[in-house]
Structures are given as structure tokens and as C-alpha cells.
N, C-alpha and C. Protein backbone atom coordinates (compact mmCIF):
# COMPACT_ATOMS: atom_id res chain seq x y z
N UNK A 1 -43.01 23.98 -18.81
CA UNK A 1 -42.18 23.07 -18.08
C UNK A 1 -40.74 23.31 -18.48
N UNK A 2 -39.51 23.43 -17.51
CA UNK A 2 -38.60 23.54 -17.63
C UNK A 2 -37.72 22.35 -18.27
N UNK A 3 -36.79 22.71 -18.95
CA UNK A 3 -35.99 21.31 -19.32
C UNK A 3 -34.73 21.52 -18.67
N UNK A 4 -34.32 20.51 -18.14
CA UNK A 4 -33.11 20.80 -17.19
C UNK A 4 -32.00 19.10 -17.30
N UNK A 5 -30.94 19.74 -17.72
CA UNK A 5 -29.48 18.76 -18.09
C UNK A 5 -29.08 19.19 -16.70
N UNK A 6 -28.46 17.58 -16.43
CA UNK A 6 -28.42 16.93 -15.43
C UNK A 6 -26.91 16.15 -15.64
N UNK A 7 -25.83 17.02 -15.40
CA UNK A 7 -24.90 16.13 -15.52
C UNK A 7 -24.18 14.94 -14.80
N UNK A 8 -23.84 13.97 -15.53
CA UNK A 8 -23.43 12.54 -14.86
C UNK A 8 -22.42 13.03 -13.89
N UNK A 9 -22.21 12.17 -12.41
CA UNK A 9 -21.76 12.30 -11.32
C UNK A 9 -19.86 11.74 -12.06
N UNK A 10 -19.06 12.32 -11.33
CA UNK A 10 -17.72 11.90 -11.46
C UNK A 10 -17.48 10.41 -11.27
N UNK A 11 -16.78 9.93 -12.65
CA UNK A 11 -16.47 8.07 -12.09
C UNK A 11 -15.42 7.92 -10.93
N UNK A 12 -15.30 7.41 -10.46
CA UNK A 12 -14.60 6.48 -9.86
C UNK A 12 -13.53 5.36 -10.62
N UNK A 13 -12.16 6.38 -10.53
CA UNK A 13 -11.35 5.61 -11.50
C UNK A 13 -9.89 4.77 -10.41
N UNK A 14 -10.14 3.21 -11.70
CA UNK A 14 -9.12 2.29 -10.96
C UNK A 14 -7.68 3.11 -10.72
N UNK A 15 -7.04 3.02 -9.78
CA UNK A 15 -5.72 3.31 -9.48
C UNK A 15 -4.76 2.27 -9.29
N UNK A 16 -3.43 2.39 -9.62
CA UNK A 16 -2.84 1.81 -8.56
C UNK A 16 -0.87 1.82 -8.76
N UNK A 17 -0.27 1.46 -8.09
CA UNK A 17 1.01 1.95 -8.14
C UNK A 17 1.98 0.81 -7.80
N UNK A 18 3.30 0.87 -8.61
CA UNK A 18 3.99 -0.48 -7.99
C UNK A 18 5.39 0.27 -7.15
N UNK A 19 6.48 -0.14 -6.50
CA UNK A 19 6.87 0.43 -5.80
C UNK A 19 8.32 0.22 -6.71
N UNK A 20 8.84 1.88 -6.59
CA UNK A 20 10.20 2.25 -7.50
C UNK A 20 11.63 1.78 -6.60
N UNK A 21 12.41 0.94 -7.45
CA UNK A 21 13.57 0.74 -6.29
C UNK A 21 12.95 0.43 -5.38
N UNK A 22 13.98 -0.43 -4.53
CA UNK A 22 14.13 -1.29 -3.67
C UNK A 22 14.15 -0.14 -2.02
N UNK A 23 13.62 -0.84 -0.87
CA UNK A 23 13.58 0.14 0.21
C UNK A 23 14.18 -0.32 1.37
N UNK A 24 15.09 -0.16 1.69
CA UNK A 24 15.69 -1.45 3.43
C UNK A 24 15.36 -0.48 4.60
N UNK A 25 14.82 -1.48 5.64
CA UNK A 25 14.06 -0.98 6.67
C UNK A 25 14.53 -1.61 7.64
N UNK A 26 15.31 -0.52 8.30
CA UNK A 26 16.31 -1.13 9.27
C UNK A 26 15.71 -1.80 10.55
N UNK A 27 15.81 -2.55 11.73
CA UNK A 27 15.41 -2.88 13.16
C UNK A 27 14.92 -1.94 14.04
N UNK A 28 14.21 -2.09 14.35
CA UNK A 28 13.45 -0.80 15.14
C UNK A 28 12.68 0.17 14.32
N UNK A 29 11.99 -0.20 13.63
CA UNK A 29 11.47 1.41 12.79
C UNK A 29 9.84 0.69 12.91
N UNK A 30 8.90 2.17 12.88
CA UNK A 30 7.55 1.72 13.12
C UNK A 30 6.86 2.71 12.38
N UNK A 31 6.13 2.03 11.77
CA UNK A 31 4.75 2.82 10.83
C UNK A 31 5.92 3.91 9.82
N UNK A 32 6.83 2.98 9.46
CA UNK A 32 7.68 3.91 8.29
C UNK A 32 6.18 3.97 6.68
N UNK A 33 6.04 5.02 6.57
CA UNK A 33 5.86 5.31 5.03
C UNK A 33 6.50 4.73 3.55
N UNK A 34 5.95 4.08 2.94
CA UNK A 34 6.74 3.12 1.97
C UNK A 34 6.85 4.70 0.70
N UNK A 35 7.93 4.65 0.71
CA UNK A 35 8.41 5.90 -0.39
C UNK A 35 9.07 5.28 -1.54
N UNK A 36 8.62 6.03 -2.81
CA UNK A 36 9.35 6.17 -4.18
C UNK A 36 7.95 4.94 -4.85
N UNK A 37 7.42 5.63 -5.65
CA UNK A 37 5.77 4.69 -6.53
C UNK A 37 6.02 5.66 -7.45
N UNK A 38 5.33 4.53 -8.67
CA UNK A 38 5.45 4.64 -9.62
C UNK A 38 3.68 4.01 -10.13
N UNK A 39 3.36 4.74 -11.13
CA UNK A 39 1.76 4.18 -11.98
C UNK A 39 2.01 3.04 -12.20
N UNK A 40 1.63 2.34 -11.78
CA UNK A 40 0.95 0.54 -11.80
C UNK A 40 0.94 0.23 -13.53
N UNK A 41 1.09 -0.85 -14.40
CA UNK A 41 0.50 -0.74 -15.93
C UNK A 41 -0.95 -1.29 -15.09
N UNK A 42 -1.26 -0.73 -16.64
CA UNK A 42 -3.26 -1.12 -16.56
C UNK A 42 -3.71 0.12 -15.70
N UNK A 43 -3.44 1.11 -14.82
CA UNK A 43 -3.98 2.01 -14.79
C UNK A 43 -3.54 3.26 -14.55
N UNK A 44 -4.07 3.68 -16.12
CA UNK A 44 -3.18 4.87 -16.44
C UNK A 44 -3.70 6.37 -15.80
N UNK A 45 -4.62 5.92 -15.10
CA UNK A 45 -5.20 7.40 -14.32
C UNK A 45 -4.48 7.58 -12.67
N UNK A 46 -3.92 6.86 -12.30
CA UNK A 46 -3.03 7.48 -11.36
C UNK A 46 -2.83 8.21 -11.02
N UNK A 47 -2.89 8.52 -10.04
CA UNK A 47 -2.64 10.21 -9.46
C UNK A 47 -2.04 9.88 -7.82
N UNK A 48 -0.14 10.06 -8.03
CA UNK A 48 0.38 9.75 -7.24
C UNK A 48 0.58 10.68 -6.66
N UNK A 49 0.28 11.25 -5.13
CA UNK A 49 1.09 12.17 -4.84
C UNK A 49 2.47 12.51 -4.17
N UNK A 50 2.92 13.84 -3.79
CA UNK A 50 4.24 13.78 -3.63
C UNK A 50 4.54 13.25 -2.05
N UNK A 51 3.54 12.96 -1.27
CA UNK A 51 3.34 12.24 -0.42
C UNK A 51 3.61 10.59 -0.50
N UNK A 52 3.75 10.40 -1.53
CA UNK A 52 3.66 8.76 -1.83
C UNK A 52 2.18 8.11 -1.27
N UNK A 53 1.20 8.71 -2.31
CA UNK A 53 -0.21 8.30 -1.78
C UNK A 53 -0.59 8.09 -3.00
N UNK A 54 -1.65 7.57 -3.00
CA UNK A 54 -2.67 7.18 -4.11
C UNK A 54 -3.76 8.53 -4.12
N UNK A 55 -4.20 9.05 -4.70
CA UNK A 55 -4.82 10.07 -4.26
C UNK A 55 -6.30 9.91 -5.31
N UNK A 56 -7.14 9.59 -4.36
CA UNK A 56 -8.87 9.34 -4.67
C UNK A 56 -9.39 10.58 -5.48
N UNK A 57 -10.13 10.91 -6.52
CA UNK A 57 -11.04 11.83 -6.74
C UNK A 57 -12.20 11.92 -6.91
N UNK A 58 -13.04 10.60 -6.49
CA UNK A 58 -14.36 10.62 -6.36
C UNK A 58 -14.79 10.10 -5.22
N UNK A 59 -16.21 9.75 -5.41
CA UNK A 59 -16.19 9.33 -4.24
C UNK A 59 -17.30 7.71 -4.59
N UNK A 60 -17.04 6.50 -3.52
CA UNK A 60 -17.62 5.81 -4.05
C UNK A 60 -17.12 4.23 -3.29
N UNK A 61 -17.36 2.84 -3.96
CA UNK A 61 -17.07 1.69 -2.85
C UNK A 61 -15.91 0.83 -3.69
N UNK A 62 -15.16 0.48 -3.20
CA UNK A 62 -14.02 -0.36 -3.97
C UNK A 62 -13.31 -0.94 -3.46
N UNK A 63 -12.42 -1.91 -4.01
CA UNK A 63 -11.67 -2.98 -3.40
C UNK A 63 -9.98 -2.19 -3.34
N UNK A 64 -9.59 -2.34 -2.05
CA UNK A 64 -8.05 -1.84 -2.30
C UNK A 64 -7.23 -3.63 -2.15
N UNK A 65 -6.40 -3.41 -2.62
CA UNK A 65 -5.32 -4.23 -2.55
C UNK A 65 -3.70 -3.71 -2.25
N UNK A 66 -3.08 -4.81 -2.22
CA UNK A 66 -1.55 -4.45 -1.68
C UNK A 66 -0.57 -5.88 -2.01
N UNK A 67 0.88 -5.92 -1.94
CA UNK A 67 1.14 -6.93 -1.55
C UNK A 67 2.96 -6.08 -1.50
N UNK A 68 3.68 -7.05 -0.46
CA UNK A 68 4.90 -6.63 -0.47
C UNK A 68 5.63 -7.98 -0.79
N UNK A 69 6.77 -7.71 -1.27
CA UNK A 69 7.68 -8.44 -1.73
C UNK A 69 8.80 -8.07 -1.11
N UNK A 70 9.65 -9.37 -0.47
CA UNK A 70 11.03 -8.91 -0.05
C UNK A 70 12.00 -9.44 -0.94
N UNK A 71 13.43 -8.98 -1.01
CA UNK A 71 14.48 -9.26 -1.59
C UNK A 71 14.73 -10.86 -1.04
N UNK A 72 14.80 -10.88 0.03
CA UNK A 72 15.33 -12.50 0.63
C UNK A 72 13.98 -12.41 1.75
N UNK A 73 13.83 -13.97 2.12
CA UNK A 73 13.01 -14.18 2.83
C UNK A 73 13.27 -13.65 4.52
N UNK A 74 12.08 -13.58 5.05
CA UNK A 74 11.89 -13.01 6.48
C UNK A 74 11.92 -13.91 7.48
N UNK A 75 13.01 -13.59 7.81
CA UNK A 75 13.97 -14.09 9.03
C UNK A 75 13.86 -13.46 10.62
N UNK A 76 13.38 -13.43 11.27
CA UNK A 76 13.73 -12.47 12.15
C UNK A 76 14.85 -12.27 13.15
N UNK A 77 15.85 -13.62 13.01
CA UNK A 77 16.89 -13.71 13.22
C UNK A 77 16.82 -14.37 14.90
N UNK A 78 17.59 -14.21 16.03
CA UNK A 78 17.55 -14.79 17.11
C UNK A 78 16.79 -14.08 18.79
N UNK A 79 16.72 -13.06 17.90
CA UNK A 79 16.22 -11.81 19.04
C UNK A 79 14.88 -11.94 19.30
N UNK A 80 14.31 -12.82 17.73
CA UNK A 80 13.09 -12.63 17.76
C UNK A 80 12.12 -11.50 17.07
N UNK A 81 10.97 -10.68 16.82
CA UNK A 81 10.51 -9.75 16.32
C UNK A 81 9.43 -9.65 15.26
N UNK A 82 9.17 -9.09 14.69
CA UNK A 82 8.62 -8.71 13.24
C UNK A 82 8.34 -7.95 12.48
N UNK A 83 7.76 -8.20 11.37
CA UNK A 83 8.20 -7.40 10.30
C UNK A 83 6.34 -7.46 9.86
N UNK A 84 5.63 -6.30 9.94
CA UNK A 84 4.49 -5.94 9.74
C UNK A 84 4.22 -5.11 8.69
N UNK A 85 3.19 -5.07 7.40
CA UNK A 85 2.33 -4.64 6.94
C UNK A 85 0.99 -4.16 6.60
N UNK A 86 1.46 -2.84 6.73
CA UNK A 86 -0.24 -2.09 6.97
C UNK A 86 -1.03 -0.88 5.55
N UNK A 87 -1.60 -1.67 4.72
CA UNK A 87 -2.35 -0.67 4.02
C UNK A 87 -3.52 0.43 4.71
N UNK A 88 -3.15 1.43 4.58
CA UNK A 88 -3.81 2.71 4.72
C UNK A 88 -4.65 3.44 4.23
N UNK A 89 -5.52 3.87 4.99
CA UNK A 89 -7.01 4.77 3.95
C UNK A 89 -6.87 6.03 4.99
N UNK A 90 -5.90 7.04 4.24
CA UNK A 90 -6.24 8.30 5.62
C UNK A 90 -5.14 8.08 6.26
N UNK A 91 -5.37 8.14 7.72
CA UNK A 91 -4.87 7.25 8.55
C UNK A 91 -4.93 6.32 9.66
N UNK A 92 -6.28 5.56 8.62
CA UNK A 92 -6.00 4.24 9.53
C UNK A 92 -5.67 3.10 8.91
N UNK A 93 -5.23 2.59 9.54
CA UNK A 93 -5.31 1.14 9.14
C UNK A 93 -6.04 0.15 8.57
N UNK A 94 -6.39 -0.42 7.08
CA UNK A 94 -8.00 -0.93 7.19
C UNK A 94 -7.67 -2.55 6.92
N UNK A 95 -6.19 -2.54 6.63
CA UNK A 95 -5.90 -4.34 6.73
C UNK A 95 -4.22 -4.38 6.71
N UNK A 96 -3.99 -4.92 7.96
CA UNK A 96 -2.37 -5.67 8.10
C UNK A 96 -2.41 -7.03 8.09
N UNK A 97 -0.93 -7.19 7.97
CA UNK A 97 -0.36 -8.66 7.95
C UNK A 97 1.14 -8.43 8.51
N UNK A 98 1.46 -9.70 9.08
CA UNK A 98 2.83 -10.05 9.88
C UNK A 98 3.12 -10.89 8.60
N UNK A 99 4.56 -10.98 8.43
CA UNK A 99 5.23 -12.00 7.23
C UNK A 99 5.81 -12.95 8.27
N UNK A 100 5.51 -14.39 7.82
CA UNK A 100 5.97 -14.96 8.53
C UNK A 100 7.38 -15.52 8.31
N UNK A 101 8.22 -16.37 9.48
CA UNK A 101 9.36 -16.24 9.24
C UNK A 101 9.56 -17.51 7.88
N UNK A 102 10.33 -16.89 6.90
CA UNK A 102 10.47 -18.06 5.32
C UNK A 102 9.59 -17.54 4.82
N UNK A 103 8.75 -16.87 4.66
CA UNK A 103 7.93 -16.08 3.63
C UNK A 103 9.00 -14.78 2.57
N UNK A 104 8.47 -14.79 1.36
CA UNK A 104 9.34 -13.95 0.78
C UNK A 104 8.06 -12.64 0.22
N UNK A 105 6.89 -13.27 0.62
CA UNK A 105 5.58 -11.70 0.11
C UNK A 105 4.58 -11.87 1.00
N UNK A 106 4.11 -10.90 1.19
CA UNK A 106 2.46 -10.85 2.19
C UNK A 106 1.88 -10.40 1.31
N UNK A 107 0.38 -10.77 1.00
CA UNK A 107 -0.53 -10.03 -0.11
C UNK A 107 -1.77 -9.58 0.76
N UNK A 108 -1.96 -8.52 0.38
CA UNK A 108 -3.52 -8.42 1.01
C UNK A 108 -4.79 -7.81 0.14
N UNK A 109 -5.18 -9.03 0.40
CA UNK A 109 -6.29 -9.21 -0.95
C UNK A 109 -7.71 -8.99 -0.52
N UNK A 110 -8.56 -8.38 -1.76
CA UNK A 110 -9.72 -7.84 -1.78
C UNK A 110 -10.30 -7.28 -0.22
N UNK A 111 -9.97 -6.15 0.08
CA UNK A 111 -10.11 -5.34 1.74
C UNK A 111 -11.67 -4.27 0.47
N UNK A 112 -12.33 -4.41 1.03
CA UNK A 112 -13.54 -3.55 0.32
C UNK A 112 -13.44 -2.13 1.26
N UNK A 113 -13.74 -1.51 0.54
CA UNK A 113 -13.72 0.56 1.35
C UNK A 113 -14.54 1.32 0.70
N UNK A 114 -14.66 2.36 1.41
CA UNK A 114 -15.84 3.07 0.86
C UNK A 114 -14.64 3.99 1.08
N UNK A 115 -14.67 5.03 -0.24
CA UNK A 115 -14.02 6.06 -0.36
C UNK A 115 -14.43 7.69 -0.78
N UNK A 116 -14.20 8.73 -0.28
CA UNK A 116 -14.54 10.29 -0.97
C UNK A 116 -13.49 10.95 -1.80
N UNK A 117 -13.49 11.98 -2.25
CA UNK A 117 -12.61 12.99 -2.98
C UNK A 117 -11.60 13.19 -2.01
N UNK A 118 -10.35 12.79 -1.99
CA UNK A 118 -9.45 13.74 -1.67
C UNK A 118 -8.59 12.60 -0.17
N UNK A 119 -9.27 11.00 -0.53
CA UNK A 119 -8.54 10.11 0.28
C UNK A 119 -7.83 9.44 -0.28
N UNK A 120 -6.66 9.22 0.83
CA UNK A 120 -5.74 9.27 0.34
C UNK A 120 -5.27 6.87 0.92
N UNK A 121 -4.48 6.50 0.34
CA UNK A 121 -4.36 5.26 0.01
C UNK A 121 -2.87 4.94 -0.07
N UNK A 122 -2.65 4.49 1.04
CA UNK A 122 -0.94 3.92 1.13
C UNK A 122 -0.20 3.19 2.06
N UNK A 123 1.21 2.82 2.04
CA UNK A 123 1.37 1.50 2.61
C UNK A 123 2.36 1.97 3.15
N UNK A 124 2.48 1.30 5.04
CA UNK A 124 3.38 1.56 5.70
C UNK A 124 4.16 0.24 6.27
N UNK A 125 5.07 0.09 6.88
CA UNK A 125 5.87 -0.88 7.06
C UNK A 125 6.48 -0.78 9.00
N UNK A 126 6.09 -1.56 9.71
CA UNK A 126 7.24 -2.05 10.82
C UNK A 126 7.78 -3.29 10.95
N UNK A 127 9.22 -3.29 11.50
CA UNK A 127 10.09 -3.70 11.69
C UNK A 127 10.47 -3.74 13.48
N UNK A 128 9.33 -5.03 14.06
CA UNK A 128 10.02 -4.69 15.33
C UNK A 128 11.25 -5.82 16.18
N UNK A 129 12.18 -6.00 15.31
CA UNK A 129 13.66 -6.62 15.57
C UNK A 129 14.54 -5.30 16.12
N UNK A 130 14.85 -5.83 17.35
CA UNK A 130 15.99 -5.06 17.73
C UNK A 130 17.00 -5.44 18.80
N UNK A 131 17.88 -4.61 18.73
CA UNK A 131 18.85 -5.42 20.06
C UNK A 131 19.70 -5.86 18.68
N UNK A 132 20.83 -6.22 19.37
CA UNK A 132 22.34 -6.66 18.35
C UNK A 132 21.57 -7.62 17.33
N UNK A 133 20.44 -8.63 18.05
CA UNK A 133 19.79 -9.59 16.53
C UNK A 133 19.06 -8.81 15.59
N UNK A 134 18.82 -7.57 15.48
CA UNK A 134 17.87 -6.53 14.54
C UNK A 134 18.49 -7.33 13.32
N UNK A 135 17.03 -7.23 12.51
CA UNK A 135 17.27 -7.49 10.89
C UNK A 135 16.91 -6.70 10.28
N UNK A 136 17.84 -5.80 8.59
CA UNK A 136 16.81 -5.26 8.40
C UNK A 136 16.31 -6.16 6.90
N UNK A 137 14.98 -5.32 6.72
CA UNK A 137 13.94 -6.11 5.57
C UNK A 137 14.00 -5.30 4.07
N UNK A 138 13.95 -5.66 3.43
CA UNK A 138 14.59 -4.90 2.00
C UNK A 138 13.28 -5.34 0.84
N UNK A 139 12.60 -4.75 0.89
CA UNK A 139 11.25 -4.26 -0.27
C UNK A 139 11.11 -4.20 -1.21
N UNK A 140 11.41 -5.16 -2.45
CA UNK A 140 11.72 -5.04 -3.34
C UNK A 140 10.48 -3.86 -4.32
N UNK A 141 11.38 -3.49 -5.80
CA UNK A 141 11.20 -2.42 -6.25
C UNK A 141 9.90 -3.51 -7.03
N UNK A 142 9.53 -2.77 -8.01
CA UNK A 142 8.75 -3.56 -9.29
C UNK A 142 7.77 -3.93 -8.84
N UNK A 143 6.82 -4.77 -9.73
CA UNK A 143 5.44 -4.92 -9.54
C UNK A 143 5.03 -5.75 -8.50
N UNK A 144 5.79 -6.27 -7.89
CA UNK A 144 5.84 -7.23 -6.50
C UNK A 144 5.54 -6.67 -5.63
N UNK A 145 5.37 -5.35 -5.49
CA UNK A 145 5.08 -4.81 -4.65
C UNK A 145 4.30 -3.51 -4.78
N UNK A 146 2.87 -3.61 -4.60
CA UNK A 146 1.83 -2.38 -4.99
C UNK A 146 0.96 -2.06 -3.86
N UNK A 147 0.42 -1.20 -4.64
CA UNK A 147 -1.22 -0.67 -3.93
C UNK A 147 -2.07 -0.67 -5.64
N UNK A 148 -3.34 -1.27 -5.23
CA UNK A 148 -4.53 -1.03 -6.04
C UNK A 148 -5.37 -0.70 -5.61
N UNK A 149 -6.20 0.05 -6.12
CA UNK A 149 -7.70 0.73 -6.10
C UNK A 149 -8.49 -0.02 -7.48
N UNK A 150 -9.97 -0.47 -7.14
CA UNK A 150 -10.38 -0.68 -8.16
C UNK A 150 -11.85 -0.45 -7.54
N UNK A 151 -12.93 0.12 -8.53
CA UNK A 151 -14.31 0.35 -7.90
C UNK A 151 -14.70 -0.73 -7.95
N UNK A 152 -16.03 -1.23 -7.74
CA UNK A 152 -17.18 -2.26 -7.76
C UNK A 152 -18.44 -1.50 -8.13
């Protein structure tokens, strides 16, 4: 009878990133890419890429999270409009939120995903104010504003 080692499958490690400096997102802009992340504390396996992605290396089921933070609260001024948040797996969409007007953060909490090697995890932003009332929305930097990965 043969003896045969059987090595353990790759974990599934927590990620997650908070956002570097502050980002202003002028009136009219759609499905902008949230740029400049930084490793989250608490998880030091991060693997940001130069894409501004979270970048998966196993494969497996987990909770993503998000939340944005603005500098001053969301106004959309007289024109009317809004100001939308969309966490990303790939590229779709797997949970948005509108900020409403006097809100200063949108969080989006426990979105469950099933994930493989080599997906990718990140947060985009529209802004649909425009016309002379356009506002723009300003993102603050620091931990107020992330992406997490965590398995289950």
C-alpha cells in the first residue's frame, strides 16, 4: 500500500485596505475608481495592487465590507443629483448605496461572496450632480474609509 502526503489546500487570508489621502470627485463623473490604498491595521497580508484592488489568492466564501467617509456632509445642492457607492468583485457590482443628503458616511456591511485566485475587490464612486448646481464630494483619507475581506 502506498503512503501518500496530501498537502493542505491554500487559506484564505483576511484583507483589507483604508484609503490614502483624501479624493474630490467632481459633478458629473461615473463609476470613477477610488485610487491611492493603503494595508488596513489588523491585516497584514494585503496584497494591494497597482490597480488599486484588493487582490484574492485563494479561493473560498467571505464577507466583504466597505464604508466611505466624506470630508463635509452630502449635499447635493439645488440641481438636485447623487452621490453613489459601489463595492466591486471583478466587475460587478455586488452592493451599492446612495448617501443621503446630511449624511457624512455610507457603510456597507456584511455583503457575503464567494471568491477564486486572482479576484479582484474594489470601490468605485458616482457623482451624478451637474449643471452650474454640480457638487463635488471629497473622500476622506484614513480608516473611514475601506474595503475588507474576511473569510467565514
Amino acid at each position: 500500500m502506498a503512503f501518500v502526503v496530501v498537502a493542505p489546500g491554500a487559506v484564505l487570508t483576511p484583507m483589507g485596505m483604508d484609503k490614502s489621502g483624501d479624493l474630490a470627485v467632481g459633478k458629473d463623473t461615473a463609476n470613477l475608481k477610488v485610487s491611492g490604498w493603503a494595508a488596513r491595521s489588523g491585516y497584514p497580508d494585503t496584497v494591494i495592487s497597482a490597480a488599486d484592488e484588493i487582490l484574492i489568492g485563494s479561493s473560498g466564501a467571505g464577507i466583504a465590507r466597505c464604508k466611505v467617509t466624506l470630508a463635509v456632509a452630502w449635499s447635493p445642492g439645488g440641481g438636485g443629483g447623487g452621490f453613489h457607492v459601489s463595492l466591486m468583485q471583478n466587475s460587478t457590482e455586488i452592493r451599492g448605496a446612495d448617501f443621503a443628503s446630511g449624511a457624512t458616511f455610507v457603510a456597507l456591511t456584511d455583503t457575503p461572496i464567494t471568491v477564486q485566485p486572482g479576484d479582484r475587490l474594489w470601490l468605485a464612486v458616482t457623482n451624478t450632480t451637474t449643471s452650474i448646481w454640480g457638487v463635488t464630494a471629497t473622500l476622506k483619507g484614513g480608516s473611514g474609509t475601506y474595503v475588507t475581506f474576511d473569510a467565514v
